[in-house]
N, C-alpha and C. Protein backbone atom coordinates (compact mmCIF):
# COMPACT_ATOMS: atom_id res chain seq x y z
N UNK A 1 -2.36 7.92 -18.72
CA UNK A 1 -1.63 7.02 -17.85
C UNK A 1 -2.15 7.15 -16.42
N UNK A 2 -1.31 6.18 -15.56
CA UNK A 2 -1.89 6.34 -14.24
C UNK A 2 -0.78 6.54 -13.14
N UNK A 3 -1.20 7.29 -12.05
CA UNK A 3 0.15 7.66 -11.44
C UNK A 3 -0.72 7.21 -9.85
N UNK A 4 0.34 6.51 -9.10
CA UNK A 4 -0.05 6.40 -7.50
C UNK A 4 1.03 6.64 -6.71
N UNK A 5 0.97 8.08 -5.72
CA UNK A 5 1.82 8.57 -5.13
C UNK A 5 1.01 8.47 -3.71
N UNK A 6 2.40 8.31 -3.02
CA UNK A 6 2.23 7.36 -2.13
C UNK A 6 2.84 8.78 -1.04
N UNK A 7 2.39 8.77 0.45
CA UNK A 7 2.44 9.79 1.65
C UNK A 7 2.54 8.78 3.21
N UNK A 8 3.31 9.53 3.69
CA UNK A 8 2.75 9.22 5.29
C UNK A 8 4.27 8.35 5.73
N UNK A 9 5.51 8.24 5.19
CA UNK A 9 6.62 7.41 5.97
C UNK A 9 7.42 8.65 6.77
N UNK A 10 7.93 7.71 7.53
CA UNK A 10 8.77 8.25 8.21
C UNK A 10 9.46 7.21 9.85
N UNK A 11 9.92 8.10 10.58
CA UNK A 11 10.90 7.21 11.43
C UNK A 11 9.80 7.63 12.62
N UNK A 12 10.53 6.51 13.71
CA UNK A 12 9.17 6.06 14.16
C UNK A 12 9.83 5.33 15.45
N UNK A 13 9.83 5.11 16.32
CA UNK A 13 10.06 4.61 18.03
C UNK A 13 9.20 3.18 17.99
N UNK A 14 9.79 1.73 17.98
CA UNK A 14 9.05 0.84 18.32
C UNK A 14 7.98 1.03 19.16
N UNK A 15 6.94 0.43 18.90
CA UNK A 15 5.87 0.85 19.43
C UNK A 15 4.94 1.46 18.89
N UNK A 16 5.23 2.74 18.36
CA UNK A 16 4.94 3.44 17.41
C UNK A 16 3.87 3.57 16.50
N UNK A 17 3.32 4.27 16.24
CA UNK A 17 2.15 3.93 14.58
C UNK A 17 2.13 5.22 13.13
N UNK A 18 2.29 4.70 12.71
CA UNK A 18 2.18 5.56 10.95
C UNK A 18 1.11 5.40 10.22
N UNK A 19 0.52 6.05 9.41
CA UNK A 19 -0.15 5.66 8.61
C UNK A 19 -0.04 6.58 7.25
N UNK A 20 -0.18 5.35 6.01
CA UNK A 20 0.50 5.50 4.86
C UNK A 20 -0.94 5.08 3.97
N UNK A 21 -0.68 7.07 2.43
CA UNK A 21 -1.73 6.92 1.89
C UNK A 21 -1.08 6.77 0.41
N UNK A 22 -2.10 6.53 -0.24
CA UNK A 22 -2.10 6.14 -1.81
C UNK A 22 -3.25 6.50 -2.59
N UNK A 23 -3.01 7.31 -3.09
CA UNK A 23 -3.84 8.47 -4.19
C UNK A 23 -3.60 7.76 -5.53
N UNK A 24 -4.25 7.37 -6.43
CA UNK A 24 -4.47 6.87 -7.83
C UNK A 24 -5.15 8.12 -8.56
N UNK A 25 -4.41 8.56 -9.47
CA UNK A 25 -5.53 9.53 -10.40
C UNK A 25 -4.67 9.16 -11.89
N UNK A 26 -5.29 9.95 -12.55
CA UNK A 26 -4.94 9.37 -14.32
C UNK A 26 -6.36 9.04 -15.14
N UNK A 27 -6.00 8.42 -15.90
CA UNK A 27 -6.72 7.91 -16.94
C UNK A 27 -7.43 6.75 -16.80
N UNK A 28 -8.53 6.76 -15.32
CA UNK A 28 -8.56 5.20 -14.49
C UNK A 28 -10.29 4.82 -14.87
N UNK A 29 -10.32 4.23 -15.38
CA UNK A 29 -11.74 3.63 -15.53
C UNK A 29 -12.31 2.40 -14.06
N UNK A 30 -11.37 1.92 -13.86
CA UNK A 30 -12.19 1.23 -12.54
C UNK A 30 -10.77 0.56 -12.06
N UNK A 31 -10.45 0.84 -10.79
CA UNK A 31 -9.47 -0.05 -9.89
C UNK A 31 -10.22 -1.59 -9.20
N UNK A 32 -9.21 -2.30 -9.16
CA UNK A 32 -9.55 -3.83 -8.83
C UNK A 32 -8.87 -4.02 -7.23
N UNK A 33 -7.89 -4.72 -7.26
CA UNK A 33 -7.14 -4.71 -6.23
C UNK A 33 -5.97 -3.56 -6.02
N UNK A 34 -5.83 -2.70 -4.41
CA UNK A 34 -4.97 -2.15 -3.70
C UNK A 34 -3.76 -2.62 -3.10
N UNK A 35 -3.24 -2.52 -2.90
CA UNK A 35 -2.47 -3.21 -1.54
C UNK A 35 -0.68 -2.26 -1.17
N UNK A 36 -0.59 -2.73 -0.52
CA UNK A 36 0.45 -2.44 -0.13
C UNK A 36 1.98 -3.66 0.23
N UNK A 37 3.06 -3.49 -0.61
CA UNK A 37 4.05 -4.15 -0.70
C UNK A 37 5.51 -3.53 0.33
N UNK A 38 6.02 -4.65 1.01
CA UNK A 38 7.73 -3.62 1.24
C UNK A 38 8.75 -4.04 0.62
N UNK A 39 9.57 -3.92 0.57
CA UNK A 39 11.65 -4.27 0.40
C UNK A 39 12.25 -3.86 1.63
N UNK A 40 12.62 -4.85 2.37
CA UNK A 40 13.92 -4.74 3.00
C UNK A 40 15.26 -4.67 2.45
N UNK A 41 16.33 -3.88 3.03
CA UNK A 41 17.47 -4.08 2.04
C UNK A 41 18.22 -5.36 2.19
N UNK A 42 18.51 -6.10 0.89
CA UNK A 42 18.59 -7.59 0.69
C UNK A 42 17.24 -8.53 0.85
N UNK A 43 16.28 -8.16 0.99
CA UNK A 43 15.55 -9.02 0.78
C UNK A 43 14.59 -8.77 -0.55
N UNK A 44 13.42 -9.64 -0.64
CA UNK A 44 12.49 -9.51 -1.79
C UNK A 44 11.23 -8.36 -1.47
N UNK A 45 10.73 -8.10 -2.50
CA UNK A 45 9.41 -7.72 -2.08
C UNK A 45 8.32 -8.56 -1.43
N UNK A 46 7.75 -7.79 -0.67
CA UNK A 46 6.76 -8.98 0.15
C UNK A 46 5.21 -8.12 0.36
N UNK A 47 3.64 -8.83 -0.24
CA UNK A 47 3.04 -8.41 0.17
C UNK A 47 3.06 -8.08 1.51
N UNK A 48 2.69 -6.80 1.99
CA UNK A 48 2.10 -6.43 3.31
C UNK A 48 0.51 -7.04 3.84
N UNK A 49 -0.29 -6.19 2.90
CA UNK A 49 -1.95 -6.44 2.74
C UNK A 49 -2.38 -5.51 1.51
N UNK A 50 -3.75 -6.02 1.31
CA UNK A 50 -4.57 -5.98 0.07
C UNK A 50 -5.67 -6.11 0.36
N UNK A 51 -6.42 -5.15 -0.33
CA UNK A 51 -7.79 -5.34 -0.36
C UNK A 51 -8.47 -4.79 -1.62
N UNK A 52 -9.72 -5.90 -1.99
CA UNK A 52 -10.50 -5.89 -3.18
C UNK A 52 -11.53 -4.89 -3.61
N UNK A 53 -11.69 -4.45 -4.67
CA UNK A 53 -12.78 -3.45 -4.59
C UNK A 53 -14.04 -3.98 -4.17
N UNK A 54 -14.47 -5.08 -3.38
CA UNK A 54 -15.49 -5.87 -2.86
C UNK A 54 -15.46 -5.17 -1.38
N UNK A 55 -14.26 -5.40 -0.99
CA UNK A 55 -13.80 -4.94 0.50
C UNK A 55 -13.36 -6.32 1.32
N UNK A 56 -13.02 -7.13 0.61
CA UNK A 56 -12.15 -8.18 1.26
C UNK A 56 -10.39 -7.89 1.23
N UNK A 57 -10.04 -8.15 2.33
CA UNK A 57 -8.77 -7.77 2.54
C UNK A 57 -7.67 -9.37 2.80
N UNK A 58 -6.45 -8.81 2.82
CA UNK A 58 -5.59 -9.94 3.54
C UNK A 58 -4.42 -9.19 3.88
N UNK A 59 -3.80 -9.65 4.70
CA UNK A 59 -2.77 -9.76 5.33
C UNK A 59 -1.33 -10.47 5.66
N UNK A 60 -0.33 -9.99 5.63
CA UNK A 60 0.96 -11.07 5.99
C UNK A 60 0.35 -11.40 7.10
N UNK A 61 1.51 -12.32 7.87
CA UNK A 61 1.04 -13.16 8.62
C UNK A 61 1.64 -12.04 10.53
N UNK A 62 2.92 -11.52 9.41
CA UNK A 62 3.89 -11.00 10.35
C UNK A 62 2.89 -9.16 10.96
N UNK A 63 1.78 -9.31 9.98
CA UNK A 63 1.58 -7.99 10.30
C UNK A 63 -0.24 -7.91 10.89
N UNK A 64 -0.85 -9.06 10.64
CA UNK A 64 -1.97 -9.05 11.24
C UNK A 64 -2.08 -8.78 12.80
N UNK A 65 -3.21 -8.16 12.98
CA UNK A 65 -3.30 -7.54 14.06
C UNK A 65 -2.88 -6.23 14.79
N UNK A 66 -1.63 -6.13 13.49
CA UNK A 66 -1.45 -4.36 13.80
C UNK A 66 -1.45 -3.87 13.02
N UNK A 67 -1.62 -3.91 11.73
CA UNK A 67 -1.77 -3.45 10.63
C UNK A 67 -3.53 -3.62 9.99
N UNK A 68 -3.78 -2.23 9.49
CA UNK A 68 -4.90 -2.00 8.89
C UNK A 68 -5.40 -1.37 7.32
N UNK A 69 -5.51 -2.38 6.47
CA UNK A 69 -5.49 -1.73 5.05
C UNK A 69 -6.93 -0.84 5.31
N UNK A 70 -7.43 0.25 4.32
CA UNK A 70 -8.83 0.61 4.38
C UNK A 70 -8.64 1.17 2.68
N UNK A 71 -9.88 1.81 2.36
CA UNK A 71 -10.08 1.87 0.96
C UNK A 71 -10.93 3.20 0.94
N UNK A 72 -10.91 4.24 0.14
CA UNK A 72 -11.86 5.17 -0.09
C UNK A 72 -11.89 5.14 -1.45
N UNK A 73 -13.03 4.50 -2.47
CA UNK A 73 -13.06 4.04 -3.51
C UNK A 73 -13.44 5.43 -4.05
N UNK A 74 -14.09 6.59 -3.48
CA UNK A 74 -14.36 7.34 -4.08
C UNK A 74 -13.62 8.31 -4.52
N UNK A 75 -12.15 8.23 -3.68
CA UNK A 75 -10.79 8.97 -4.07
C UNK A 75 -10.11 8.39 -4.69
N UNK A 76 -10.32 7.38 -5.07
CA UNK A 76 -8.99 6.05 -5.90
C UNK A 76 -8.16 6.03 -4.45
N UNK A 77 -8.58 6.34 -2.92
CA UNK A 77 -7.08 5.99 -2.14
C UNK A 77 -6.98 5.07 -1.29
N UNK A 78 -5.47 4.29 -1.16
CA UNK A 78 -5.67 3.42 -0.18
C UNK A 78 -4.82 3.84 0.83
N UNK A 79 -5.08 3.11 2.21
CA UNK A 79 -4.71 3.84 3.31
C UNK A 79 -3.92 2.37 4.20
N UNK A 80 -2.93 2.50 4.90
CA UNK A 80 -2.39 1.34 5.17
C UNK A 80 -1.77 1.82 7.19
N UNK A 81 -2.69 1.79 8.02
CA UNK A 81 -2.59 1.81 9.62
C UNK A 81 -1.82 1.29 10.27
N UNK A 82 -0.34 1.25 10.29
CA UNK A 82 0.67 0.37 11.18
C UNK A 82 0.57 0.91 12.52
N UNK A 83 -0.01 0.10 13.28
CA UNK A 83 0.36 -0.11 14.78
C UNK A 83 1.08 -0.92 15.42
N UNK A 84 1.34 -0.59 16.82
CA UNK A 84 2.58 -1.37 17.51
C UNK A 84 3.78 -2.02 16.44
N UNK A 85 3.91 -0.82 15.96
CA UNK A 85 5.78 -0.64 14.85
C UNK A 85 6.32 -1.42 15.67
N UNK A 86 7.35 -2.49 14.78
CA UNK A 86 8.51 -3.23 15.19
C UNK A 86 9.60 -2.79 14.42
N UNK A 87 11.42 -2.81 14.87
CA UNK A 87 12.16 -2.82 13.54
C UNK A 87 11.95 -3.63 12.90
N UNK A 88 11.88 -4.87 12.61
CA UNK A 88 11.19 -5.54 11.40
C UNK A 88 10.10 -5.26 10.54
N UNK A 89 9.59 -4.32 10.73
CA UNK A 89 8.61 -3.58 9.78
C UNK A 89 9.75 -2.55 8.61
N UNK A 90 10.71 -2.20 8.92
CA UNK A 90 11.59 -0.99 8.61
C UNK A 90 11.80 -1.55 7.34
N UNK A 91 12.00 -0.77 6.04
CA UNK A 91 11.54 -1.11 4.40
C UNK A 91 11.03 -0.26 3.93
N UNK A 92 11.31 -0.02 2.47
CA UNK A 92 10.54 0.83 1.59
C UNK A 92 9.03 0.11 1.52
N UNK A 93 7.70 0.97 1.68
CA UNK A 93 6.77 0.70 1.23
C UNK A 93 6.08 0.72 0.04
N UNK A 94 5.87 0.25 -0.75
CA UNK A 94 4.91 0.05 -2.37
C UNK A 94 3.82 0.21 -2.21
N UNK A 95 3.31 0.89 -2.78
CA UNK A 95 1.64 1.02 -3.21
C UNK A 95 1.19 0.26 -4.09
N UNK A 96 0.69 -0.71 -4.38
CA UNK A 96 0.05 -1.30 -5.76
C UNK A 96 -1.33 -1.04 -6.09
N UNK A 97 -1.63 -1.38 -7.33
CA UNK A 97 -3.21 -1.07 -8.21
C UNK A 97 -3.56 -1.88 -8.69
N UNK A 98 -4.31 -2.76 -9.41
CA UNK A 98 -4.84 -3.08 -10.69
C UNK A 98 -5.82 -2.54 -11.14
N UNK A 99 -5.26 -1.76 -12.45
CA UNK A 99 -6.04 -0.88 -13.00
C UNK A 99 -6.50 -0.71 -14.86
N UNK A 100 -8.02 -0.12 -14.84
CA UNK A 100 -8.00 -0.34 -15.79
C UNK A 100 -8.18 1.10 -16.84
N UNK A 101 -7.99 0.79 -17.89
CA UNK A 101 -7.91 2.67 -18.07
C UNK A 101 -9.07 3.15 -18.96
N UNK A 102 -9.15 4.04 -19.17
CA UNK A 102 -10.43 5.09 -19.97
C UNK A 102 -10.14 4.17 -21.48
N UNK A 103 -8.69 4.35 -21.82
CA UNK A 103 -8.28 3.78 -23.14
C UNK A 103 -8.73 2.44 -23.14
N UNK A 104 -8.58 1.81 -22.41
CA UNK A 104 -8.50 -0.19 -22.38
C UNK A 104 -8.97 -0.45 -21.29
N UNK A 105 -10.40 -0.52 -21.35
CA UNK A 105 -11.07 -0.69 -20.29
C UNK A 105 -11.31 -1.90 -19.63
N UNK A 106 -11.03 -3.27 -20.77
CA UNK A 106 -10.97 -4.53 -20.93
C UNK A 106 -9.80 -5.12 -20.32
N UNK A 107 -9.26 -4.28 -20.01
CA UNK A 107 -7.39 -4.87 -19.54
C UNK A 107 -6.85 -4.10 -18.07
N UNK A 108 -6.90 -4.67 -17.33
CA UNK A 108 -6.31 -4.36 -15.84
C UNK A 108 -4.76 -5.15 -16.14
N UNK A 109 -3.72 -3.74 -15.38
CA UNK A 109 -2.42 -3.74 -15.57
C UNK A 109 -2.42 -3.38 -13.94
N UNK A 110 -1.08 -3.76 -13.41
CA UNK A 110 -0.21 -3.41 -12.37
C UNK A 110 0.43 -1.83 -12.55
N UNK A 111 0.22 -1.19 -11.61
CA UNK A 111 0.78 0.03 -11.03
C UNK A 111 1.52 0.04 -9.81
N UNK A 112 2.59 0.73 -9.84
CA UNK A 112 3.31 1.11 -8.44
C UNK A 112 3.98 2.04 -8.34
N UNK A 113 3.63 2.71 -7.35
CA UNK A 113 4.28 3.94 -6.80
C UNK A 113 5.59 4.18 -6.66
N UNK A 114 5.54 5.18 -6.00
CA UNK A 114 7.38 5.43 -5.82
C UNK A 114 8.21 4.63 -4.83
N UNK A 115 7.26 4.65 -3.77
CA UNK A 115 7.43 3.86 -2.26
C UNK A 115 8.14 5.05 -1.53
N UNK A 116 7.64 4.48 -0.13
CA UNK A 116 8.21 5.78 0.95
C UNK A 116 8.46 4.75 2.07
N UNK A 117 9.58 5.50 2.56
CA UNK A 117 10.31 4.48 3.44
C UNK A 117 9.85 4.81 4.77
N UNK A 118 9.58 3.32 5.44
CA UNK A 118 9.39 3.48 7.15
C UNK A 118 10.32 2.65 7.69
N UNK A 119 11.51 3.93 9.07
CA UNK A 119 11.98 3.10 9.67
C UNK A 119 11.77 3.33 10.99
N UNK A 120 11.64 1.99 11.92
CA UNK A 120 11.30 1.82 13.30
C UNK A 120 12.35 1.43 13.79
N UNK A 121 12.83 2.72 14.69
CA UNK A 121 13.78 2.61 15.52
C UNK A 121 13.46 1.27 16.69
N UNK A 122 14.65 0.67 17.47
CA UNK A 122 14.86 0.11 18.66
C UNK A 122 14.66 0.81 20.02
């Protein structure tokens, strides 16, 4: 199986910056897409950003320009750079994968972490 545990939340002074990692290990024959997802409480999940094992990335709209996905393909980890924190950033964060495994190498599945919460104080 595959496990992605996720590091780096915590509380934080508008303004502020965190940065949040994601370790993939298991039974992984080749990862596709990374990214990073939140939940606000009452709201939905919402991509943050993503990036391809090509190295093309994207972004919400709400978070470009301070936010930085990056990739170290050679650790399975992804790394997610919040700068100039707003409370509207404040949410559990998700790690996502698409991954494919040693067993079923032909088949990329969704993975997600535990999520670790960032909140940005006022």
């Amino acid at each position: 199986q595959v496990q992605l545990v996720e590091s780096g939340g915590g509380l934080v002074q508008a303004g502020g910056s965190l940065r949040l990692s994601c370790a993939a290990s298991g039974s992984i024959f080749r990862i596709d897409a990374m990214g990073w997802y939140r939940q606000a409480p009452g709201k939905q999940r919402e991509l943050v950003a993503a990036s391809t094992n090509s190295g093309s990335t994207d972004y919400a709209d709400s978070v470009k320009g301070r936010f930085t996905i990056s990739r170290d393909n050679a650790k399975n980890t992804v790394y997610l750079q919040m700068n100039s924190l707003k409370p509207e950033d404040t949410a559990a964060y998700y790690c996502n994968a698409g991954v494919a495994t040693i067993m079923i190498p032909w088949h990329t599945r969704d993975y997600w972490g535990q999520g670790t919460q960032v909140t940005v104080s006022s």
